[in-house]
C-alpha atoms as a PDB file:
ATOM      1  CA  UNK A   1      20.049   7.085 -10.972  1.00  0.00           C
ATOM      2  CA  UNK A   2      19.816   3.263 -11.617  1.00  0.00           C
ATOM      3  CA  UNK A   3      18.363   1.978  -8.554  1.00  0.00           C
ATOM      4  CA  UNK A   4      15.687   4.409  -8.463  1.00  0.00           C
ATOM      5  CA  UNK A   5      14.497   4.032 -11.245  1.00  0.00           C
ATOM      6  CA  UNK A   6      14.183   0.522 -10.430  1.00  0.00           C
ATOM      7  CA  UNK A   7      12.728   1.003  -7.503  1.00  0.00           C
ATOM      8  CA  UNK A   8      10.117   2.698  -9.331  1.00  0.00           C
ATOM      9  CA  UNK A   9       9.438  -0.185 -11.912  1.00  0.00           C
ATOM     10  CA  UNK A  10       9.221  -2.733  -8.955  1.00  0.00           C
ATOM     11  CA  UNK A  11       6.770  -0.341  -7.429  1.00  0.00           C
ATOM     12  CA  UNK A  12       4.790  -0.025 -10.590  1.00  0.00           C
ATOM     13  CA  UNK A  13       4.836  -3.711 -10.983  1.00  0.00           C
ATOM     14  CA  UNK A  14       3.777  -4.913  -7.658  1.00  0.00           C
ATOM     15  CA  UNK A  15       1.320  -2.087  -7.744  1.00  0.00           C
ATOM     16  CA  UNK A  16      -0.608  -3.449 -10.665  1.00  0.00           C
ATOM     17  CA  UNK A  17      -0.189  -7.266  -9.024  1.00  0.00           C
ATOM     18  CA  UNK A  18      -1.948  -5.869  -6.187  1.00  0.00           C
ATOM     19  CA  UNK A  19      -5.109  -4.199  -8.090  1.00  0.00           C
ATOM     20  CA  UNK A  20      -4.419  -7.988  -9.268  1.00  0.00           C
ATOM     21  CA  UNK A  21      -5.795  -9.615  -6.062  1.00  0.00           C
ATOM     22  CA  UNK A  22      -8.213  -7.253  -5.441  1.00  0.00           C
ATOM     23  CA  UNK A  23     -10.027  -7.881  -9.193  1.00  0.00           C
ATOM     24  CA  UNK A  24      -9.683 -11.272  -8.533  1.00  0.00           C
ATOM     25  CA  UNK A  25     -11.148 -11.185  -4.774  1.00  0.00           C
ATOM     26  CA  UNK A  26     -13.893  -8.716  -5.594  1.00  0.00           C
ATOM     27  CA  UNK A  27     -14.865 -11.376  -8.836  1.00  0.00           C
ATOM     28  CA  UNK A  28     -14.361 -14.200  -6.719  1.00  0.00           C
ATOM     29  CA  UNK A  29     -16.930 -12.674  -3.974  1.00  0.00           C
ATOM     30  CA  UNK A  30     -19.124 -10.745  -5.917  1.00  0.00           C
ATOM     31  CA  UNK A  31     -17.904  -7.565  -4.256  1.00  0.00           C
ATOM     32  CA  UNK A  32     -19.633  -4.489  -6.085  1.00  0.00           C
ATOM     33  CA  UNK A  33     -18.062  -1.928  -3.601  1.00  0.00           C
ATOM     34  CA  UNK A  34     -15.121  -1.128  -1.784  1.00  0.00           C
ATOM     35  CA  UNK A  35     -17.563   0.045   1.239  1.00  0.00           C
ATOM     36  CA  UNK A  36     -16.025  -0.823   4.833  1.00  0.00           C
ATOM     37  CA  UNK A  37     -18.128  -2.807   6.405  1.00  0.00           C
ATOM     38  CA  UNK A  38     -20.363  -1.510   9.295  1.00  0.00           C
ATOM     39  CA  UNK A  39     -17.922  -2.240  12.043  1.00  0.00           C
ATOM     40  CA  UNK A  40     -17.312  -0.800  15.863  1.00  0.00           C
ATOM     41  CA  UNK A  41     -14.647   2.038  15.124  1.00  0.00           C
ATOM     42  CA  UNK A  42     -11.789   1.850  17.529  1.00  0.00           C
ATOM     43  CA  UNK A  43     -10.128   4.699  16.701  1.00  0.00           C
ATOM     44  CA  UNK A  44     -11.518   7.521  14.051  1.00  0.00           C
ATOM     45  CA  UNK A  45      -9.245  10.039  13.257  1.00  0.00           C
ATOM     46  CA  UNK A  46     -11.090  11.806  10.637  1.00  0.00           C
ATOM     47  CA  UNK A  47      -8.906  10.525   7.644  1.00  0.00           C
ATOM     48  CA  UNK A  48      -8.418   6.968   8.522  1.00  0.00           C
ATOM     49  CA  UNK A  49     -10.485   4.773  10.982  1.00  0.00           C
ATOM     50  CA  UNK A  50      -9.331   1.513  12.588  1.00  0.00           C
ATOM     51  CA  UNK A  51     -11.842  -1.036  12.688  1.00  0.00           C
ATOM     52  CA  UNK A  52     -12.242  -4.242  15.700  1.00  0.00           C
ATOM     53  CA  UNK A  53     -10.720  -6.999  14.464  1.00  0.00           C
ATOM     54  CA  UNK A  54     -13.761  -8.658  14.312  1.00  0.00           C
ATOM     55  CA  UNK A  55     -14.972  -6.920  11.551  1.00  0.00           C
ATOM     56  CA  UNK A  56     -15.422  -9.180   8.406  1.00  0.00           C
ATOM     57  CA  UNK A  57     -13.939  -7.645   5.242  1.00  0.00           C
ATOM     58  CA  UNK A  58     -13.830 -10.855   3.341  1.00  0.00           C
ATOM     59  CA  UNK A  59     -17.332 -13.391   3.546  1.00  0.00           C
ATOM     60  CA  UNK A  60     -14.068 -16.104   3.549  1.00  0.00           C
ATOM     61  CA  UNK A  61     -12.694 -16.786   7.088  1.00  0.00           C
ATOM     62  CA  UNK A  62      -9.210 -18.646   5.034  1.00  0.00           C
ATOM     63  CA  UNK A  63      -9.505 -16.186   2.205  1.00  0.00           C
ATOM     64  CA  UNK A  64      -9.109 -13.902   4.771  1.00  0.00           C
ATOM     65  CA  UNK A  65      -6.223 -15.926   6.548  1.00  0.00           C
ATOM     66  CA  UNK A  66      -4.303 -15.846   3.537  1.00  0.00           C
ATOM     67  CA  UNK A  67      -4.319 -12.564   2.466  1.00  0.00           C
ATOM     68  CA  UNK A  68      -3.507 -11.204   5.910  1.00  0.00           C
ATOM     69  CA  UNK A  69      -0.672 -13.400   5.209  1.00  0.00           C
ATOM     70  CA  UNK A  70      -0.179 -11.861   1.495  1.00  0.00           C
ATOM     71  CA  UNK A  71      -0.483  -8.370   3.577  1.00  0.00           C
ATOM     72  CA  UNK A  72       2.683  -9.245   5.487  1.00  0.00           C
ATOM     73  CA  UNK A  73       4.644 -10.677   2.581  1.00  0.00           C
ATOM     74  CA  UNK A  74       4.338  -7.773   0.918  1.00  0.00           C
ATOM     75  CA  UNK A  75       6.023  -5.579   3.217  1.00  0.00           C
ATOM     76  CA  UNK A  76       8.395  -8.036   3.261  1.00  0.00           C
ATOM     77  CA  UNK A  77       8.927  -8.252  -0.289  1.00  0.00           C
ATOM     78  CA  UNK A  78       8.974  -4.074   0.085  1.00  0.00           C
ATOM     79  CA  UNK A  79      11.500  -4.379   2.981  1.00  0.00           C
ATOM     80  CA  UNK A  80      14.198  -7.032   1.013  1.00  0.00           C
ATOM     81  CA  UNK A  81      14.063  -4.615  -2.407  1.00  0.00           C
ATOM     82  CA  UNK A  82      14.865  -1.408  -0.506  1.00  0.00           C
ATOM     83  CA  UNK A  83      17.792  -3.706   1.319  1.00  0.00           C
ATOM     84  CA  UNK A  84      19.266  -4.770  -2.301  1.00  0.00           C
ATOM     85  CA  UNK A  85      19.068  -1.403  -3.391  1.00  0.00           C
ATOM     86  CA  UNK A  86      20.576   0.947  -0.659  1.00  0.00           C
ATOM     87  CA  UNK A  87      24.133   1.218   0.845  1.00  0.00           C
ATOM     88  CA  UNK A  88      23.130   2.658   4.287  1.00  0.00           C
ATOM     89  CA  UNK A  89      20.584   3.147   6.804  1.00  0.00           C
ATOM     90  CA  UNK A  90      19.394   6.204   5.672  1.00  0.00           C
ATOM     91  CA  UNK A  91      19.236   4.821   1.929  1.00  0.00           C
ATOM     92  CA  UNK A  92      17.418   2.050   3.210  1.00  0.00           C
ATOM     93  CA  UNK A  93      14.820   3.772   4.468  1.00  0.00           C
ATOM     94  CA  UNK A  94      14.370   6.155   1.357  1.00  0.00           C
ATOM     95  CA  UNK A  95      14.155   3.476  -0.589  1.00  0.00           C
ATOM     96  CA  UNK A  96      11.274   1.474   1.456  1.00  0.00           C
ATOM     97  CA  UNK A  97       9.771   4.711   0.874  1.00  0.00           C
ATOM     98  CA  UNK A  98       9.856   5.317  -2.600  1.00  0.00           C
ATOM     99  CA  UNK A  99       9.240   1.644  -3.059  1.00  0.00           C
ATOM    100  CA  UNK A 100       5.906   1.728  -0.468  1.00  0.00           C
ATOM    101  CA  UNK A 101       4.882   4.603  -2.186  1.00  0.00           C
ATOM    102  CA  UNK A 102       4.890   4.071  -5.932  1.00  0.00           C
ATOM    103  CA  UNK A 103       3.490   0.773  -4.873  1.00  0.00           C
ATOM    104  CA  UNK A 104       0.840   2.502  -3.287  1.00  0.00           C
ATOM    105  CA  UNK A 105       0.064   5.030  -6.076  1.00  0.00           C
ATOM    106  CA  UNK A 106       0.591   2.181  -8.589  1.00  0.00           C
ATOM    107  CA  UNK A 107      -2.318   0.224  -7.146  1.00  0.00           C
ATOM    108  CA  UNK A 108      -5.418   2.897  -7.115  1.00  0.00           C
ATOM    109  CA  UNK A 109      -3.626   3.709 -10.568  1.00  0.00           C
ATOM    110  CA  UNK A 110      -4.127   0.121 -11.681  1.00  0.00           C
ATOM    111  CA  UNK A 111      -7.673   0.001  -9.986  1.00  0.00           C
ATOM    112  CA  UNK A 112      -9.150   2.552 -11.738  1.00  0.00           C
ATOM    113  CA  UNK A 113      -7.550   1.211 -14.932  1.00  0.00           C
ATOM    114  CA  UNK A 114      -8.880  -2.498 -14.377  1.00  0.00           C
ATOM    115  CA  UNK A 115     -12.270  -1.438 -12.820  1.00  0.00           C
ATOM    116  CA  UNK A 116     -12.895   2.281 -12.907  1.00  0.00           C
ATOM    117  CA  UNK A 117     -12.913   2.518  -9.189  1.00  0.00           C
ATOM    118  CA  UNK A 118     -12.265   4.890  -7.609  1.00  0.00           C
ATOM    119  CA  UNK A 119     -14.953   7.084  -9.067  1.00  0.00           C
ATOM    120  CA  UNK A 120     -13.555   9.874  -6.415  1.00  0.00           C
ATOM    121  CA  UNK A 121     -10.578  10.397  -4.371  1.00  0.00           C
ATOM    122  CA  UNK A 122     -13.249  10.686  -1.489  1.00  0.00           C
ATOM    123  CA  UNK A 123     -15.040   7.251  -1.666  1.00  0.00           C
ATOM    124  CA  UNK A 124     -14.266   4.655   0.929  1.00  0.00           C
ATOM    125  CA  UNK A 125     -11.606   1.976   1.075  1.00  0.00           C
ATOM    126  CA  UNK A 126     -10.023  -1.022   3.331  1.00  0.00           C
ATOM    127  CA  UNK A 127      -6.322  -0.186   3.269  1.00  0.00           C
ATOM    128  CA  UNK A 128      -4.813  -2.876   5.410  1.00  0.00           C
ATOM    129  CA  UNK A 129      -6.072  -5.456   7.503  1.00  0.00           C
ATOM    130  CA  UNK A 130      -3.403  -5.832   9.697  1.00  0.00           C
ATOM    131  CA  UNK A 131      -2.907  -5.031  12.635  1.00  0.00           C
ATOM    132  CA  UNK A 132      -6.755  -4.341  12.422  1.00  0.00           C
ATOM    133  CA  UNK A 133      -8.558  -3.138   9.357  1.00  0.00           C
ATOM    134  CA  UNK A 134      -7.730   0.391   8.499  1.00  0.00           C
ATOM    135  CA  UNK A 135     -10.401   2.310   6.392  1.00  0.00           C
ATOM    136  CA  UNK A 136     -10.890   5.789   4.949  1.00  0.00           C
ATOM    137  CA  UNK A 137     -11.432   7.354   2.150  1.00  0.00           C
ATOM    138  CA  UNK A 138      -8.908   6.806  -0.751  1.00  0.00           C
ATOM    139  CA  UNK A 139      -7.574  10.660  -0.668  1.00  0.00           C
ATOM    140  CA  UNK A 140      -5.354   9.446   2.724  1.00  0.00           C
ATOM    141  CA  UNK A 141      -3.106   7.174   1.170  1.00  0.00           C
ATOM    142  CA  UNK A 142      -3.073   9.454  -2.375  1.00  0.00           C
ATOM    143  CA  UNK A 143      -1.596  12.069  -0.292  1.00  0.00           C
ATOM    144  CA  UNK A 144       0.371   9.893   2.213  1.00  0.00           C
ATOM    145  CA  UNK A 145       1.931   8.209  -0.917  1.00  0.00           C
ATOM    146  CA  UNK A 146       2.887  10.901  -2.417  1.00  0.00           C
ATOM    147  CA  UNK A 147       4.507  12.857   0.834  1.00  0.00           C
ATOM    148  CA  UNK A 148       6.555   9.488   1.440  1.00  0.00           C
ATOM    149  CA  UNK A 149       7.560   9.243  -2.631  1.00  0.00           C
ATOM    150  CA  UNK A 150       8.953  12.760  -2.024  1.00  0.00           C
ATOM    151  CA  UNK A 151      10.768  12.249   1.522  1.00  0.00           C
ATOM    152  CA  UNK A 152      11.885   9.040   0.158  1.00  0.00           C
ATOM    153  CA  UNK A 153      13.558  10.126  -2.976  1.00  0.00           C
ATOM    154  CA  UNK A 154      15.041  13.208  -1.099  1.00  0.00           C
ATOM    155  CA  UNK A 155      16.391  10.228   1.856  1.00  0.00           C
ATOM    156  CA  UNK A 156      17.513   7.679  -0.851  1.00  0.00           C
ATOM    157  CA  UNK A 157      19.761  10.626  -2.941  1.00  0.00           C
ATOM    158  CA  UNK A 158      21.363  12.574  -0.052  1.00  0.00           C
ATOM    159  CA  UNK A 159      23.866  10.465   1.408  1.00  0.00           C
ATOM    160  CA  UNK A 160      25.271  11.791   4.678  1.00  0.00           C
ATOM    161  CA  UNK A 161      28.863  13.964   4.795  1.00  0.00           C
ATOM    162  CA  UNK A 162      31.567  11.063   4.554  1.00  0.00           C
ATOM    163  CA  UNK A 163      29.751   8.118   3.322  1.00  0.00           C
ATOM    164  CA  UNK A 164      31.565   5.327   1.708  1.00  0.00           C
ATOM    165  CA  UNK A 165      30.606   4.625  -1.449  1.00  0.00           C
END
């Protein structure tokens, strides 16, 4: 019961780092809003939209470098703890998961703590920028999150018949 519990602490932690960066970007812009940019929609479907590439989320060109950059070290950094703290695939996985998740969860938690957004689980948000920007309103990833927190708990605890311990 250790290691998820962990998990969930790293999570929580990394969540609030991440509401973090965005205080800090949306100071360091003057960002009022969390508004998508008008952008050509590549694909729409309904819940989440993926924007052209070209689409400027950040006025920056190297801010924006960089924390496409931060993007990817973060699922790295998600990746390496659910390694350390799983003994098989399967663990490995659930793990990711529940890390991902809480992570996830942690950072609209922290948002709304740090700057009262979001006002509703239905105003609009930049999730990632990579591969593209992906944007929606925040509900998707509430309810994503909290579908992969579940499957990932239930993955990292039930170990298959015959596992070595």
């Amino acid at each position: 019961m250790k290691r998820p519990l962990l998990l969930v602490l790293f999570g929580l932690a990394f969540g609030f780092v991440e509401a973090v960066v965005v205080l800090y970007l949306r100071s360091w812009f003057g960002m009022d809003t969390m508004d998508p940019p008008q952008a050509i929609v590549l694909l729409n479907l309904g819940v989440i939209a993926f924007l052209s590439p070209s689409t400027v989320i950040l006025p920056n060109a190297t801010v924006a470098t960089v924390e496409m950059v931060r993007e990817a070290a973060t699922i790295i950094m998600l990746v390496t703890v659910a390694a350390l703290a799983s003994n098989s695939f399967r663990q490995w996985i659930g793990a990711f998961l529940v890390a991902f998740a809480v992570w996830d969860l942690g950072y609209y938690f922290f948002l709304w703590i740090l700057l009262g957004w979001p006002k509703s689980v239905l105003d609009p948000d930049i999730f990632f920028l990579l591969p593209v920007p992906w944007a929606g309103p925040v509900i998707t990833p509430l309810v994503l999150s909290t579908a992969l927190l579940l499957l990932g708990f239930w993955l990292f605890a039930k170990e298959p018949q015959g596992a070595n311990h």
